[in-house]
PDB file of N, CA and C in Angstrom:
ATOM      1  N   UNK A   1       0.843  -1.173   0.000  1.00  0.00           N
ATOM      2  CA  UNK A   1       0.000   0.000   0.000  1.00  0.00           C
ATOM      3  C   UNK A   1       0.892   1.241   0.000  1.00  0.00           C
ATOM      4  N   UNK A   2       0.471   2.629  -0.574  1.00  0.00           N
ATOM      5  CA  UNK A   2       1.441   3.254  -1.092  1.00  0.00           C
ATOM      6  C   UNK A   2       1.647   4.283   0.152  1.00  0.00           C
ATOM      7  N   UNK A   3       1.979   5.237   0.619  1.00  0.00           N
ATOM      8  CA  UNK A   3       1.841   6.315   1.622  1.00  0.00           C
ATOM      9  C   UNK A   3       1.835   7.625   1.338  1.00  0.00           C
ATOM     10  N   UNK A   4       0.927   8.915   1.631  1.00  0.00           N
ATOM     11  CA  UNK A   4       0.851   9.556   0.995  1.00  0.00           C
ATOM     12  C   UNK A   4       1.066  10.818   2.668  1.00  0.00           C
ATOM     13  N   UNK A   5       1.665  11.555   2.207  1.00  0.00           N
ATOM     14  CA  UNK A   5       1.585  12.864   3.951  1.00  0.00           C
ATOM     15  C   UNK A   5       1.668  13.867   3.290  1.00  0.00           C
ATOM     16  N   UNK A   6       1.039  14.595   4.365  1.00  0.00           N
ATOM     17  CA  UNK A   6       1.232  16.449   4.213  1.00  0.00           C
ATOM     18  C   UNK A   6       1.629  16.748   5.522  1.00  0.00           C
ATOM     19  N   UNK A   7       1.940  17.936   5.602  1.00  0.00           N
ATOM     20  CA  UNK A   7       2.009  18.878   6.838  1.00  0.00           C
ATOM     21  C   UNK A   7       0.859  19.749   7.412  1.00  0.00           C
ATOM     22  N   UNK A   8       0.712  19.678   8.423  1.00  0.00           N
ATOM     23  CA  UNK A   8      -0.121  20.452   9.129  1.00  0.00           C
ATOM     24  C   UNK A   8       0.581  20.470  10.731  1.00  0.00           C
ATOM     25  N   UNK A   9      -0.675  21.530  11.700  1.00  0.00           N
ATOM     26  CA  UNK A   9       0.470  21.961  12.668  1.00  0.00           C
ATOM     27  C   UNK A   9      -0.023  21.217  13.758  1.00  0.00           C
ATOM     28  N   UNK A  10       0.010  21.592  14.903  1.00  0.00           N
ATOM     29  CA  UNK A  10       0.283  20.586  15.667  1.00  0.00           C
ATOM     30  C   UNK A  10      -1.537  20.493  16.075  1.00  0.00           C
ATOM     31  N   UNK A  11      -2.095  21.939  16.317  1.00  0.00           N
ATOM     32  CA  UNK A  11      -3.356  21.741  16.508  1.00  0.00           C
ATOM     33  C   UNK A  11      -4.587  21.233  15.653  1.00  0.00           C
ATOM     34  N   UNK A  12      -3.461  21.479  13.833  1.00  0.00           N
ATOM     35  CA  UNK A  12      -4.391  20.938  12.925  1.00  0.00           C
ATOM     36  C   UNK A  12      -4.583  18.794  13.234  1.00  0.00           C
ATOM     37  N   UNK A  13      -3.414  18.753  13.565  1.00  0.00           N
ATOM     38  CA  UNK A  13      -3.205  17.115  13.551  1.00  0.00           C
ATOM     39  C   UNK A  13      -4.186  16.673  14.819  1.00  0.00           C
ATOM     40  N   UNK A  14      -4.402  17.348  16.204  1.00  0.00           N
ATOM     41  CA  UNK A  14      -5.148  17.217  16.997  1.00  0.00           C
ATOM     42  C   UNK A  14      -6.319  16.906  16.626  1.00  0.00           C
ATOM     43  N   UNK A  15      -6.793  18.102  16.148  1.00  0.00           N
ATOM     44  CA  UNK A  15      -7.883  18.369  15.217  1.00  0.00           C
ATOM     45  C   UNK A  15      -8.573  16.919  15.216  1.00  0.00           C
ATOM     46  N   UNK A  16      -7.510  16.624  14.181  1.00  0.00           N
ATOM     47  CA  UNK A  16      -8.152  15.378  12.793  1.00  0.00           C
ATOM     48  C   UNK A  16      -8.134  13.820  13.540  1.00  0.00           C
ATOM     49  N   UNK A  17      -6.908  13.966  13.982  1.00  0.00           N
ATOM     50  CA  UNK A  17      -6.904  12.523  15.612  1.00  0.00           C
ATOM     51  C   UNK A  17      -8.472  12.751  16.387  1.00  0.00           C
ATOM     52  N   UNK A  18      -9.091  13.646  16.434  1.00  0.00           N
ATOM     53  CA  UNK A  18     -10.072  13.971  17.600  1.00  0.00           C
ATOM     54  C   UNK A  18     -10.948  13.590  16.647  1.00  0.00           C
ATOM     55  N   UNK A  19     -11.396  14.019  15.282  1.00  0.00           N
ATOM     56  CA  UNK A  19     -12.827  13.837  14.296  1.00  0.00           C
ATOM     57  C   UNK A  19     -12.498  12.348  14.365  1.00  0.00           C
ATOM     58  N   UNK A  20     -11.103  11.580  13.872  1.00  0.00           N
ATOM     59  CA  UNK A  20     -11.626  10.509  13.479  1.00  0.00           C
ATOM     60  C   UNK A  20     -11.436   9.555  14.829  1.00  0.00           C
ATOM     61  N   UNK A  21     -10.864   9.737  15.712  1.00  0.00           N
ATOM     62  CA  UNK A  21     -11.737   8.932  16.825  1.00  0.00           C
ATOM     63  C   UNK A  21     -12.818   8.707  17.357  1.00  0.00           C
ATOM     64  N   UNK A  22     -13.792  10.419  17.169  1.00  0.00           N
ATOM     65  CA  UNK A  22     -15.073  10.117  17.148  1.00  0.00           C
ATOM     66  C   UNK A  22     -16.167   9.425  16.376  1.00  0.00           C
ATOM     67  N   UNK A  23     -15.269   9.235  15.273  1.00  0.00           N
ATOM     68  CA  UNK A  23     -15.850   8.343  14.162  1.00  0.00           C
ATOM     69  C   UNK A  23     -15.778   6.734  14.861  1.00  0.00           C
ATOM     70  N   UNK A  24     -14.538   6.809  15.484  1.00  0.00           N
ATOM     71  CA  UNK A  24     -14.669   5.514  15.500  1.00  0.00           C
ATOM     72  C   UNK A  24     -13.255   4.676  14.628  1.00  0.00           C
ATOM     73  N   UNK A  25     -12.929   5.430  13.697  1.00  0.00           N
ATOM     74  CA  UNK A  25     -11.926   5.426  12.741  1.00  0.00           C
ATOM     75  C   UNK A  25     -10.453   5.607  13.328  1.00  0.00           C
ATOM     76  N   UNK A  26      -9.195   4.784  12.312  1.00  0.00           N
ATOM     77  CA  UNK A  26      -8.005   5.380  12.612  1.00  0.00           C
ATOM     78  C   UNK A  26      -8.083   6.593  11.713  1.00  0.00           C
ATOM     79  N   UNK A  27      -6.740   7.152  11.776  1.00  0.00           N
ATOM     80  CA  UNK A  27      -6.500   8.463  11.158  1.00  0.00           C
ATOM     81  C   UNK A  27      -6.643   8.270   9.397  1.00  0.00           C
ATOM     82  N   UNK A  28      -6.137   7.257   9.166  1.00  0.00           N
ATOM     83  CA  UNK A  28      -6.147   6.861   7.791  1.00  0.00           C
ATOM     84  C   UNK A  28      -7.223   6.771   7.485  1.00  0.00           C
ATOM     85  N   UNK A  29      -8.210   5.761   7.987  1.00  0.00           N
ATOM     86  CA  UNK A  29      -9.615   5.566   7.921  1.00  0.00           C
ATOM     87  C   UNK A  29     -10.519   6.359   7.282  1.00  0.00           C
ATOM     88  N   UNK A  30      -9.611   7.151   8.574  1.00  0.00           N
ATOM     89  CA  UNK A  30     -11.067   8.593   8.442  1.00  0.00           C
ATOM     90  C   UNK A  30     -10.399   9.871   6.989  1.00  0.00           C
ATOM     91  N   UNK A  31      -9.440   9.894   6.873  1.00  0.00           N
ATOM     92  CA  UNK A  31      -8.806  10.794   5.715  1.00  0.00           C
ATOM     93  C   UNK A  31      -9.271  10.298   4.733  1.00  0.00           C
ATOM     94  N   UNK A  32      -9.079   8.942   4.512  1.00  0.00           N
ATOM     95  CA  UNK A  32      -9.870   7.819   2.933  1.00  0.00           C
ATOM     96  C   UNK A  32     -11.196   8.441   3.287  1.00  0.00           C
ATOM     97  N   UNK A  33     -11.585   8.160   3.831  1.00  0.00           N
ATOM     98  CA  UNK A  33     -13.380   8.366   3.460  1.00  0.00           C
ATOM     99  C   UNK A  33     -13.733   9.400   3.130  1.00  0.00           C
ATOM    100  N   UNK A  34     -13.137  10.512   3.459  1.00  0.00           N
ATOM    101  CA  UNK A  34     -13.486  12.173   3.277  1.00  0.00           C
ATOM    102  C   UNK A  34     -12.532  12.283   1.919  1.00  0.00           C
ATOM    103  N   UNK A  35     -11.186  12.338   1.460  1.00  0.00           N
ATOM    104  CA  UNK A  35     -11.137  12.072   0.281  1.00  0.00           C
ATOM    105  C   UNK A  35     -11.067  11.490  -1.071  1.00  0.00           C
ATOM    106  N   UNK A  36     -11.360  10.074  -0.536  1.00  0.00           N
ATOM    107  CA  UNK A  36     -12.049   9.426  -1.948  1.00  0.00           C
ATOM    108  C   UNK A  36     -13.112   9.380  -2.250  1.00  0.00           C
ATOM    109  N   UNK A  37     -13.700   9.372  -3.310  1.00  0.00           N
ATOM    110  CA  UNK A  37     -14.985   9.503  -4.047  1.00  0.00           C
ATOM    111  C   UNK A  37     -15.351   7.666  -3.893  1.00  0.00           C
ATOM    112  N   UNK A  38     -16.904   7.662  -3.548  1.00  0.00           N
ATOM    113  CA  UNK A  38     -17.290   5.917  -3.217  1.00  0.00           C
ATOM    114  C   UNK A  38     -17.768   5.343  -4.191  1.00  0.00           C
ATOM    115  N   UNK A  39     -17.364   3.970  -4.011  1.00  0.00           N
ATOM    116  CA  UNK A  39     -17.567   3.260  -5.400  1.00  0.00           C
ATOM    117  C   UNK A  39     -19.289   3.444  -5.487  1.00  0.00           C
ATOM    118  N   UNK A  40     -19.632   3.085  -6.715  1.00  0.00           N
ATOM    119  CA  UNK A  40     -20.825   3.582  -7.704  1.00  0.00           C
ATOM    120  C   UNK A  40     -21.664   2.513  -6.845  1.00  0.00           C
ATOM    121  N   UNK A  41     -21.442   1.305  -6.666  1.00  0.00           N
ATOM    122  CA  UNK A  41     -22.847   0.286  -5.826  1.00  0.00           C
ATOM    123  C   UNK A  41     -22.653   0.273  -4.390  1.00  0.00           C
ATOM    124  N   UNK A  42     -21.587   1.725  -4.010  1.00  0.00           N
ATOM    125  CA  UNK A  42     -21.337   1.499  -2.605  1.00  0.00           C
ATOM    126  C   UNK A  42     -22.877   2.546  -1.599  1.00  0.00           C
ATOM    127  N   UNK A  43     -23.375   1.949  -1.011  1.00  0.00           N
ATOM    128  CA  UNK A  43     -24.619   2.701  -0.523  1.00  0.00           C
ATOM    129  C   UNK A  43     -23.965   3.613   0.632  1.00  0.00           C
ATOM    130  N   UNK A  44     -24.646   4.434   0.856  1.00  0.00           N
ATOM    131  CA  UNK A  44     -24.021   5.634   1.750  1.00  0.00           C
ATOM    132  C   UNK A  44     -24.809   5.060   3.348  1.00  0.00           C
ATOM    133  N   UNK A  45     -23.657   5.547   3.748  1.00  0.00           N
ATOM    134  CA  UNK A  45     -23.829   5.220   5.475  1.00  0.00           C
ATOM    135  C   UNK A  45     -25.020   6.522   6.353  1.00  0.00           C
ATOM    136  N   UNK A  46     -26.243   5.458   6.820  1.00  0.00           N
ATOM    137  CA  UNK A  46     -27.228   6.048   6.899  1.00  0.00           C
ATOM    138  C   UNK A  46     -27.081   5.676   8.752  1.00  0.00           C
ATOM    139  N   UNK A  47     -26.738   7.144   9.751  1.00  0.00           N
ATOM    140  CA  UNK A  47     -27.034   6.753  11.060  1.00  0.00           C
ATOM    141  C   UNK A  47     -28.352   7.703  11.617  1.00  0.00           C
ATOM    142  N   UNK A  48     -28.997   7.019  11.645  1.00  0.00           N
ATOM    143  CA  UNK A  48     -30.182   8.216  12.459  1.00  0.00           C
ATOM    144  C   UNK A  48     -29.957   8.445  14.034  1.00  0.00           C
ATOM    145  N   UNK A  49     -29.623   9.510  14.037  1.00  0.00           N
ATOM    146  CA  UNK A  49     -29.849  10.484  15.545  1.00  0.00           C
ATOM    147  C   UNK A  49     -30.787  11.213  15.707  1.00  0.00           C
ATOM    148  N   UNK A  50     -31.008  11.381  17.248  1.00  0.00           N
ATOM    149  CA  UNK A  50     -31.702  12.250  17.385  1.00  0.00           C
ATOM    150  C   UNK A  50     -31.334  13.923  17.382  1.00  0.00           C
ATOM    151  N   UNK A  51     -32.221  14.888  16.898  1.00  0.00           N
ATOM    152  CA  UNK A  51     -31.125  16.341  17.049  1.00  0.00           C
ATOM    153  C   UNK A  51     -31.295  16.682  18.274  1.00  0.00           C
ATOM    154  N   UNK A  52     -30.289  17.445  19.293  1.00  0.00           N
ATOM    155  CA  UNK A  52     -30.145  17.661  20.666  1.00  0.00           C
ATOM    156  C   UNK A  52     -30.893  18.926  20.744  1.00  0.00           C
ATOM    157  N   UNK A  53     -31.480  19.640  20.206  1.00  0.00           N
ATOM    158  CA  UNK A  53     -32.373  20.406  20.437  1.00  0.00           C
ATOM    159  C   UNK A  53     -33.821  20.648  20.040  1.00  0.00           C
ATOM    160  N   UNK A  54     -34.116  20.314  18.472  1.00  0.00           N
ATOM    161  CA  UNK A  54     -35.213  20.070  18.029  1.00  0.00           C
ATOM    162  C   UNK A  54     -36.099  18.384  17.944  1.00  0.00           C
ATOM    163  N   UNK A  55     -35.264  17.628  18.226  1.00  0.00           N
ATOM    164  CA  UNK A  55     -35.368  16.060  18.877  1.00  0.00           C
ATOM    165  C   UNK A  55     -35.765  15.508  17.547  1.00  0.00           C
ATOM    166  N   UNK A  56     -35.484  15.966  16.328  1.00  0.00           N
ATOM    167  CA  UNK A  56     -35.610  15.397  14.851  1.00  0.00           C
ATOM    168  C   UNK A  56     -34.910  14.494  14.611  1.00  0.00           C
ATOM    169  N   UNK A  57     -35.429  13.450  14.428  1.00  0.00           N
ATOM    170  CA  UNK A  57     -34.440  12.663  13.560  1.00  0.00           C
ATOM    171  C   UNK A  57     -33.581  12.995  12.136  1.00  0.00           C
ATOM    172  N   UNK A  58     -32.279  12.847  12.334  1.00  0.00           N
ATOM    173  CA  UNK A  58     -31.677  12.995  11.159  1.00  0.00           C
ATOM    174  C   UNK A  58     -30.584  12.111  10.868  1.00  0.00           C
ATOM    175  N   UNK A  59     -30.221  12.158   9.172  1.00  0.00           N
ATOM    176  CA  UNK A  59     -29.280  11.177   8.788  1.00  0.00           C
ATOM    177  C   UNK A  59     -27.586  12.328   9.224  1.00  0.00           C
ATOM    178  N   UNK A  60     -27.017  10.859  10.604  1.00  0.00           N
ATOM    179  CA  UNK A  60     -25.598  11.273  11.073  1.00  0.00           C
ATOM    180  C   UNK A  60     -24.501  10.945   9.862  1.00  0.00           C
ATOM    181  N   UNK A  61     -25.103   9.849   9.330  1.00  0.00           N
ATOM    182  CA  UNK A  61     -23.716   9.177   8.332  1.00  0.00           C
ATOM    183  C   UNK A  61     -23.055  10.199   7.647  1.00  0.00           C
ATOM    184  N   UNK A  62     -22.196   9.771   6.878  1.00  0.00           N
ATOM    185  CA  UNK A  62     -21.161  10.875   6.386  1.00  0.00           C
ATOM    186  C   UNK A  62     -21.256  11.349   5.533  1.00  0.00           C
ATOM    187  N   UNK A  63     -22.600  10.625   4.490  1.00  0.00           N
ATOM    188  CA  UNK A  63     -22.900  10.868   3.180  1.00  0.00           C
ATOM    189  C   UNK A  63     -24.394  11.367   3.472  1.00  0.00           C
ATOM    190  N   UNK A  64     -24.900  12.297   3.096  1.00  0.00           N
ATOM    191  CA  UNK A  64     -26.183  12.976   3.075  1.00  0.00           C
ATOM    192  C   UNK A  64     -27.084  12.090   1.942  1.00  0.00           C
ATOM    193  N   UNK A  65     -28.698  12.450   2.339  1.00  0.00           N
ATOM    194  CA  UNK A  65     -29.634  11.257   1.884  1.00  0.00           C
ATOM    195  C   UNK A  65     -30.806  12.364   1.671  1.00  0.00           C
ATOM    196  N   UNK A  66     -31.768  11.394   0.807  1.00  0.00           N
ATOM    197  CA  UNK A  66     -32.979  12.294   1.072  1.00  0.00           C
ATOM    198  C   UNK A  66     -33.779  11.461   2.262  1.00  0.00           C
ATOM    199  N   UNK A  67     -34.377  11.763   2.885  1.00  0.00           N
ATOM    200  CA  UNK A  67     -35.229  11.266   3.634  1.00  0.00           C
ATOM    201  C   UNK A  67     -36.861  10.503   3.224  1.00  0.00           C
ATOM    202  N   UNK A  68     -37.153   9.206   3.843  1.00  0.00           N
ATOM    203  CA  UNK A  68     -38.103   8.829   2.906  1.00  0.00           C
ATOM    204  C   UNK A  68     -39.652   9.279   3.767  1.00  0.00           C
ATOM    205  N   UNK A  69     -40.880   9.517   2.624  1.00  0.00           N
ATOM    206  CA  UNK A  69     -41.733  10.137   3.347  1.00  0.00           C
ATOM    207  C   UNK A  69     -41.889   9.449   5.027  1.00  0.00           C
ATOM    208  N   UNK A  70     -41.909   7.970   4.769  1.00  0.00           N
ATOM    209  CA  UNK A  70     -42.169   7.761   6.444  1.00  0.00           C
ATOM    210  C   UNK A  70     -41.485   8.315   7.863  1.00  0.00           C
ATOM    211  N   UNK A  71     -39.983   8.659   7.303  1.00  0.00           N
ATOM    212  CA  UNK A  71     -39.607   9.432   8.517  1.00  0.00           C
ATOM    213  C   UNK A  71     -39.821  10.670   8.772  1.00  0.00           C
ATOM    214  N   UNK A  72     -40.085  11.263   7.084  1.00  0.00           N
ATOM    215  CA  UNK A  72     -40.796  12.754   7.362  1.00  0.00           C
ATOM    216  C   UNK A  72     -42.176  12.728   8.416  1.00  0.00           C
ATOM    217  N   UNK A  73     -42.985  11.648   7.929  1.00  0.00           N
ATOM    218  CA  UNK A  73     -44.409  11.931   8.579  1.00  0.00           C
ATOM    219  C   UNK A  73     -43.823  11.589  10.040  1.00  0.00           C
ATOM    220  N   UNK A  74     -43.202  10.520  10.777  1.00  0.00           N
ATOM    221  CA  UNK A  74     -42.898  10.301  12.065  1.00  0.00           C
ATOM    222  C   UNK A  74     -42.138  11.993  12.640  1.00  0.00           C
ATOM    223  N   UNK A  75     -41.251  12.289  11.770  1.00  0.00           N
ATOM    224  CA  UNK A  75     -40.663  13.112  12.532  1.00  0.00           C
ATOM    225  C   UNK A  75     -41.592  14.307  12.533  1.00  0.00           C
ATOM    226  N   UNK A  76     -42.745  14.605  11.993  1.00  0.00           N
ATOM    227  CA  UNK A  76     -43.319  15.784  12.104  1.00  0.00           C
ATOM    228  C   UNK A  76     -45.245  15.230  12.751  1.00  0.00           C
ATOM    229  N   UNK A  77     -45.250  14.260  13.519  1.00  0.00           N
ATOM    230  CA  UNK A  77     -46.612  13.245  13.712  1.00  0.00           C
ATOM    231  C   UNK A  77     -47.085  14.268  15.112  1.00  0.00           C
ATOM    232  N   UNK A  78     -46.561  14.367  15.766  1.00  0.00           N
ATOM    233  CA  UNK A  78     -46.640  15.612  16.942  1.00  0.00           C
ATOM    234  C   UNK A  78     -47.209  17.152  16.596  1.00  0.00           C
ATOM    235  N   UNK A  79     -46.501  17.358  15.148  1.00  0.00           N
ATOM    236  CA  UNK A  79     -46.728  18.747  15.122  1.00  0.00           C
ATOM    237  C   UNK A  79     -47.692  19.363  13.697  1.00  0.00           C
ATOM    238  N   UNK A  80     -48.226  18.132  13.597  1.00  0.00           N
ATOM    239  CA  UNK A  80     -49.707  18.069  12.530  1.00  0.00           C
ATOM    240  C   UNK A  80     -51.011  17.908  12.871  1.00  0.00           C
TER     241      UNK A  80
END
């Protein structure tokens, strides 16, 4: 496998150690996923959370989605 680096400073490298641990990811992990483009039958990573203030469900994954009517109607069933 080939190796590829840049420079950044000490708080940028913090930074990026901190996003992709919260991912869950090593450092590599998490750099591949944000800059490679995903294969064509690869389906996008769908996590539903709740939002910490408006309590909406939304897609966490890394790749944005449309939402299908059923979670629209659940997430808005309260306020219809």
């Amino acid at each position: 496998m080939q190796v590829l680096s840049f420079k950044v400073t000490d708080e940028q490298a913090d930074f990026v150690r901190n996003l992709a641990r919260r991912k869950n990811r090593t450092v590599s992990e998490y750099l591949r996923a944000l800059a490679l483009p995903r294969k064509r039958n690869e389906r996008p990573t769908v996590v539903i959370k709740r939002h910490p203030v408006s309590g909406f469900p939304y897609n966490a994954g890394h790749y944005p989605r449309i939402p299908t009517q059923e979670e629209l109607d659940e997430a808005l069933k309260d306020y219809l």
